[in-house]
Protein backbone atom coordinates (compact mmCIF):
# COMPACT_ATOMS: atom_id res chain seq x y z
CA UNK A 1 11.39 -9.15 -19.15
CA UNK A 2 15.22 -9.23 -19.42
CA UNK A 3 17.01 -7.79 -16.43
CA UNK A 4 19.29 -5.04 -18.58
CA UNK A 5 15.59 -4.29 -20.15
CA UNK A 6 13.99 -3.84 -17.06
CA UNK A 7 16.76 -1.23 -15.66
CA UNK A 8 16.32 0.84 -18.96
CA UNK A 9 12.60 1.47 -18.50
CA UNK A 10 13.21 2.12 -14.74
CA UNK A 11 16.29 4.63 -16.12
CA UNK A 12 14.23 6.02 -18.86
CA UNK A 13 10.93 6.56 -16.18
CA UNK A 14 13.35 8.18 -13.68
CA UNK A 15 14.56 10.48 -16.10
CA UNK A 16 11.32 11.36 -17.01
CA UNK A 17 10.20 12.84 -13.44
CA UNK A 18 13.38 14.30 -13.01
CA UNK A 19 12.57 16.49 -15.93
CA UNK A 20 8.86 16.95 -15.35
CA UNK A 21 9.52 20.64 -13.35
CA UNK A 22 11.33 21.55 -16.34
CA UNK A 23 8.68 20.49 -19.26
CA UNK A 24 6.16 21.88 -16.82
CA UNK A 25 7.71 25.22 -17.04
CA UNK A 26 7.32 24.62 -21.16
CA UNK A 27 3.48 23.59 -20.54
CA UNK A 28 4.22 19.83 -20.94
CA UNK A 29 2.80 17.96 -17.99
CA UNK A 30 3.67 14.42 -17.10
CA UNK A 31 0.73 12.25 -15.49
CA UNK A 32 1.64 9.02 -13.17
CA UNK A 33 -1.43 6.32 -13.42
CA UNK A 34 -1.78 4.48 -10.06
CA UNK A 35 -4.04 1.42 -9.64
CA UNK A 36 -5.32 0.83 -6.75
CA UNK A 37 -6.83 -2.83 -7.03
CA UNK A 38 -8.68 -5.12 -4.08
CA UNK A 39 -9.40 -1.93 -2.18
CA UNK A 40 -11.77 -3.13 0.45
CA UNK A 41 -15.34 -1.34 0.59
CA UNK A 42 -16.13 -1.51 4.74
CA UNK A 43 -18.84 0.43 6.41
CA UNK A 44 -18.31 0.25 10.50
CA UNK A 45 -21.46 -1.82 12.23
CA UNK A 46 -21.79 0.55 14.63
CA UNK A 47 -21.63 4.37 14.94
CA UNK A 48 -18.08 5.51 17.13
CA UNK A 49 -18.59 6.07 20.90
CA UNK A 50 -17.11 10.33 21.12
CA UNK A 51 -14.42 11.39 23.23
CA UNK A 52 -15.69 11.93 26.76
CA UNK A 53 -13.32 13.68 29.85
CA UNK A 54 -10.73 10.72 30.92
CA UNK A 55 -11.85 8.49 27.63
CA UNK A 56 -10.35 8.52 23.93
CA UNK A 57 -12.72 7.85 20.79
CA UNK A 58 -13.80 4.31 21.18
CA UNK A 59 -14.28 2.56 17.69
CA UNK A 60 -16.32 -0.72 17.59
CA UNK A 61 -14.49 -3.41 15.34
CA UNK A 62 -17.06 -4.73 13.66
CA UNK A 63 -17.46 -4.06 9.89
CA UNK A 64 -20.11 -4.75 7.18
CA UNK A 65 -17.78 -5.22 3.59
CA UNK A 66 -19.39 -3.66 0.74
CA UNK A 67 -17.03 -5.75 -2.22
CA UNK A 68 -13.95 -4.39 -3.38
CA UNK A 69 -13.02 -1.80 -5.97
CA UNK A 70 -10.51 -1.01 -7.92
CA UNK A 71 -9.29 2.79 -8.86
CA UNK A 72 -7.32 4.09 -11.17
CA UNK A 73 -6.20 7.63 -9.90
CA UNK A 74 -4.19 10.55 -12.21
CA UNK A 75 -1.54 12.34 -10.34
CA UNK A 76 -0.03 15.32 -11.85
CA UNK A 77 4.09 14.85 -11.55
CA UNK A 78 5.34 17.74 -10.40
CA UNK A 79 2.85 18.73 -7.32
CA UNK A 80 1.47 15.78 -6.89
CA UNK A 81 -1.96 16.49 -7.11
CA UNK A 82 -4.89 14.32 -7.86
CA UNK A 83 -6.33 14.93 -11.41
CA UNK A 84 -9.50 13.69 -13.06
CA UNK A 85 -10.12 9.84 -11.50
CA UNK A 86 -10.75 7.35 -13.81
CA UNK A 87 -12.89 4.42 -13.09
């Protein structure tokens, strides 16, 4: 993609959250899709050692992966809340 067509659709997407409180206010809301790809699936080997007098948590390093995932998560615009996941 052409730099000049590149800046337009980063123009025309900043425009669009700038006026998101705005449509909001009309009952438009304006969803931002994140994907969240390669995200790790790790279980810890071994069960954390609690916080004892003179002693922080102690976490054991070892890790068991599980694959990876991938998420696709809905955020509404204007508060920034999680909607609906998608898988």
């Amino acid at each position: 993609m052409p730099d000049e067509q590149r800046d337009e659709k980063i123009v025309e997407g900043c425009t669009l959250y700038a006026s998101a409180p705005e449509r909001a206010r009309q009952g438009e809301r304006i969803i931002s899709l994140d994907e969240l790809t390669g995200v790790q699936a790790l279980e810890r080997k071994h069960p954390d050692l609690p916080m004892q007098p003179d002693h922080v948590l102690r976490r054991e390093f070892e890790y068991i992966r599980h694959g990876t995932l991938c998420w696709f998560i809905n955020f509404d615009v204007v508060n920034g809340q999680v909607m609906v996941p998608s898988s």
